[in-house]
Protein backbone atom coordinates (compact mmCIF):
# COMPACT_ATOMS: atom_id res chain seq x y z
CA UNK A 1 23.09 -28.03 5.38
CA UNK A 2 19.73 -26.73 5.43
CA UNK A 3 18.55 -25.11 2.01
CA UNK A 4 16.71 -22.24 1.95
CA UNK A 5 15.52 -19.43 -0.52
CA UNK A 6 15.78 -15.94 0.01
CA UNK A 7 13.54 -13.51 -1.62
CA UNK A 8 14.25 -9.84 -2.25
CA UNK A 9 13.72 -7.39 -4.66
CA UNK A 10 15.18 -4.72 -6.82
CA UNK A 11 14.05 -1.22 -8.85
CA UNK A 12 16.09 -2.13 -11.92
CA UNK A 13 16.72 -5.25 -14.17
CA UNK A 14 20.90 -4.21 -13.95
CA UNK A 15 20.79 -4.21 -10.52
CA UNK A 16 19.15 -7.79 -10.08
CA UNK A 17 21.44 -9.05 -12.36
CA UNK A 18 24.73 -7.21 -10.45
CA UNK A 19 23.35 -8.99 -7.36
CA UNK A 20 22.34 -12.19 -8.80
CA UNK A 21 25.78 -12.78 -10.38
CA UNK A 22 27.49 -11.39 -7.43
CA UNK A 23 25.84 -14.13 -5.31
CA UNK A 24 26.46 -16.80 -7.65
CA UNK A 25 30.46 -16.26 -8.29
CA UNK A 26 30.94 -16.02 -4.57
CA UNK A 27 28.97 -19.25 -3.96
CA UNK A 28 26.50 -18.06 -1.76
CA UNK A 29 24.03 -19.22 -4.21
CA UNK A 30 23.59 -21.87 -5.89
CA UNK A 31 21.23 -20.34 -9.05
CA UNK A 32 19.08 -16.87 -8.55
CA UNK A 33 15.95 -16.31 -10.55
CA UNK A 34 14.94 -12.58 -11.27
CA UNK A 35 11.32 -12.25 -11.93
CA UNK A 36 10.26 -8.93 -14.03
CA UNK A 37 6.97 -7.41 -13.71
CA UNK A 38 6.22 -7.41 -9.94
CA UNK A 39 4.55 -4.47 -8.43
CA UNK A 40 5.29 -3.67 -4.73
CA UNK A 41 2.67 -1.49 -2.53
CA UNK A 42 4.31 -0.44 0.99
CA UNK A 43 4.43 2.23 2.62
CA UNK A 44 8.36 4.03 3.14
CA UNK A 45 8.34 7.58 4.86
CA UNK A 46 5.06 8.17 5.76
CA UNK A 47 3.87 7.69 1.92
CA UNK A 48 2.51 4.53 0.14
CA UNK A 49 4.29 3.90 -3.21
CA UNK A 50 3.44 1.72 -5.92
CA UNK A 51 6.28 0.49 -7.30
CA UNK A 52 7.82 -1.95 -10.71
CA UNK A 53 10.22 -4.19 -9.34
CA UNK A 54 12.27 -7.15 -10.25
CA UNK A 55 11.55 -10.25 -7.43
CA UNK A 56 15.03 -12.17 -6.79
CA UNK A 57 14.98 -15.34 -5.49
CA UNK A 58 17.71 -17.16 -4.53
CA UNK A 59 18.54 -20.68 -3.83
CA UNK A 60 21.09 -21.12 -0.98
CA UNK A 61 21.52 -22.92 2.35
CA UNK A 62 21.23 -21.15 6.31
CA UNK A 63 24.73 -21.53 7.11
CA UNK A 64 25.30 -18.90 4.00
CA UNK A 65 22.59 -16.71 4.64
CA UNK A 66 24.69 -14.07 6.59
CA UNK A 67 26.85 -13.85 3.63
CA UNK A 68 24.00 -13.97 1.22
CA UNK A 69 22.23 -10.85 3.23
CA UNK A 70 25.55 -9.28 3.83
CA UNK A 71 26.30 -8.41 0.09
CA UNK A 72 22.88 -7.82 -1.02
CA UNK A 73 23.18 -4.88 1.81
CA UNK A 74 26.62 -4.30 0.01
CA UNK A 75 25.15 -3.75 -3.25
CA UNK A 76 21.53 -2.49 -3.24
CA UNK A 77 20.47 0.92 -3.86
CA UNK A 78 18.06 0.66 -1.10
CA UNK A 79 17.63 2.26 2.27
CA UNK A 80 16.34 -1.17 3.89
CA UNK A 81 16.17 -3.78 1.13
CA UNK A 82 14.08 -6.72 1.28
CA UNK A 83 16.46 -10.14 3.05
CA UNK A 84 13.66 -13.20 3.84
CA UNK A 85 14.88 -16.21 4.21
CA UNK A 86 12.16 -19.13 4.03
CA UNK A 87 13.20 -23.18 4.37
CA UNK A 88 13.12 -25.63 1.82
CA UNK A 89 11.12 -28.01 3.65
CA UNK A 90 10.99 -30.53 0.65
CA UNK A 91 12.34 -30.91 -2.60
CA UNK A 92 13.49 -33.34 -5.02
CA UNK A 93 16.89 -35.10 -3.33
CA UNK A 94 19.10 -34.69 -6.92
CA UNK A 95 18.09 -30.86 -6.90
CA UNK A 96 19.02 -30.06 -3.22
CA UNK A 97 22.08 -32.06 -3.48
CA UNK A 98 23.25 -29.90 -6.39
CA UNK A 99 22.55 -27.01 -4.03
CA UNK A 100 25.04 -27.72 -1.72
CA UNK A 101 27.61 -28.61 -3.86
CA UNK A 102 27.55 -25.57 -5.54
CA UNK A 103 28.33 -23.46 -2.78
CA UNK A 104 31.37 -25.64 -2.06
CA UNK A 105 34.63 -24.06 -3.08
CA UNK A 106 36.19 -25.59 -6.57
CA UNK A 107 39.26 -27.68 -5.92
């Protein structure tokens, strides 16, 4: 498996947490950290906003990132919500291995 961690973001500290637990009792991800305080500057229908958000970032692996962008689509409140996907290139062996065998099924 190849880990990976997805970043999006969300307009409300319930909604991170809907998605972040979501993710996590599906295994689709392994542990999600929602980061408070973020401000996001873009530019959506021809206006530039300035926005609070909540960053998600999620620990997970490739072969579950269709499920992993699937029910954030599911569940956000957005139009387009933020889905990136970047690779763990390194990390420390114990940590990546509990990873992957939390998005094994219990049995």
């Amino acid at each position: 498996m190849n880990e990976i961690l997805v970043l999006s973001t969300a307009d409300t500290l319930s909604l991170a947490q809907e998605i972040a637990s979501a993710l996590v009792e599906a295994r689709e991800a392994a542990c999600v950290n929602i980061v408070p305080g973020i401000r996001s500057i873009y530019r959506w229908e021809g206006k530039v906003c300035n926005e609070g958000e909540f960053l998600i970032i999620i620990k997970s692996t490739s072969e579950k990132f269709e499920a992993v962008r699937a029910r954030i689509r599911l569940l956000h409140t957005y139009q387009v919500p933020e889905v990136i996907a970047l690779p763990i290139t390194n990390g420390d062996a114990d940590f990546l291995a509990w990873v992957r065998s939390s998005l094994q099924e219990a049995g």
